[in-house]
Protein backbone atom coordinates (compact mmCIF):
# COMPACT_ATOMS: atom_id res chain seq x y z
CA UNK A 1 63.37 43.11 4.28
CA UNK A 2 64.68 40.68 7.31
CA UNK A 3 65.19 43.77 9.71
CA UNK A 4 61.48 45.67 8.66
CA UNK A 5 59.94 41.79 9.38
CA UNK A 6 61.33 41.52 13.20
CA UNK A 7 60.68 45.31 13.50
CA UNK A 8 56.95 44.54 12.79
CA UNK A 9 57.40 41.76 14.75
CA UNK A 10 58.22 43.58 17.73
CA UNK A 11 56.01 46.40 17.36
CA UNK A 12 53.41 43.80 17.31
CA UNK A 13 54.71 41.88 20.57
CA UNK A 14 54.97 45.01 22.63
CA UNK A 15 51.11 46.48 21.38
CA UNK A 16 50.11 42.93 22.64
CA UNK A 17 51.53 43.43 25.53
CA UNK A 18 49.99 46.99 26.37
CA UNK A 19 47.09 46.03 25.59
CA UNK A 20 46.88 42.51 27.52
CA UNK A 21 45.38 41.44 24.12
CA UNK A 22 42.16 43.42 25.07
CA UNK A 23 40.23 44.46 21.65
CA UNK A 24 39.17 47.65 23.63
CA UNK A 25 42.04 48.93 24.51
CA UNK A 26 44.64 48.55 21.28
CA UNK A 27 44.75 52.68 20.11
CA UNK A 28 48.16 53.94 21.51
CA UNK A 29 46.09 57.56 21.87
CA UNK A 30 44.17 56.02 25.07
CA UNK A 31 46.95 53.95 26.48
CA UNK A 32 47.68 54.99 30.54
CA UNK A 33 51.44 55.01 31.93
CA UNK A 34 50.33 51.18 32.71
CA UNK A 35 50.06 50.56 29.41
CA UNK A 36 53.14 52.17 28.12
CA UNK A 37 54.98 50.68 30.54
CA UNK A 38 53.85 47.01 29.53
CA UNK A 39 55.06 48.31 25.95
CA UNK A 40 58.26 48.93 26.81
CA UNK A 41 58.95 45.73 29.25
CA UNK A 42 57.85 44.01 26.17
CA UNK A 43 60.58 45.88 24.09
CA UNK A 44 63.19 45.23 26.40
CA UNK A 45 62.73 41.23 26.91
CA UNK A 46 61.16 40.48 23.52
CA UNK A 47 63.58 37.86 21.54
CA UNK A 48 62.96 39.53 18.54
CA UNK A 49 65.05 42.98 19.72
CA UNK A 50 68.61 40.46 20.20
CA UNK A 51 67.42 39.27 16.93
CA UNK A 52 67.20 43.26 15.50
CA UNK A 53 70.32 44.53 17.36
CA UNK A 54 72.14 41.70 15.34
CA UNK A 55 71.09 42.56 12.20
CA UNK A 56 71.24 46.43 12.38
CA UNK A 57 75.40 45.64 13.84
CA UNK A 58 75.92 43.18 10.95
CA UNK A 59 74.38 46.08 8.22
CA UNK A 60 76.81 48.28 10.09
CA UNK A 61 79.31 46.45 9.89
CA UNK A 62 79.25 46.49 6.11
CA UNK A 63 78.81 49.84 5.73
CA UNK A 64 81.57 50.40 7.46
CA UNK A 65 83.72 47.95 5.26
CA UNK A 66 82.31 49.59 1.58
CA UNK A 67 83.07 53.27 2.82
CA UNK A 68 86.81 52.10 4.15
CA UNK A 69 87.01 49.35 1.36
């Protein structure tokens, strides 16, 4: 439930972000390059991805113990 939270999280951040919080210009379908470029700058420097990458290696990490344990 924690890791689909921040995922909405950043999905949210990063449509923000494309769409400089313009009501007019929020469908993905009529984005420009600009746009999807904004989207993924947002991805990259959001604080919510260090936040996902931690969770997602801690999950794998005990995967990885219940298969070998």
């Amino acid at each position: 439930m924690a890791a689909d939270q921040l995922a909405t999280d950043l999905i949210i951040d990063c449509e923000r972000a494309a769409s400089r919080r313009d009501s007019r210009n929020t469908n993905p379908e009529r984005w420009n390059g600009t746009d999807w470029r904004r989207y993924l700058h947002a991805a990259f420097h959001s604080p919510v991805i260090l936040k996902l990458s931690a969770l997602y290696a801690s999950i794998g990490e005990i995967e990885t113990a219940r298969v070998h344990g």
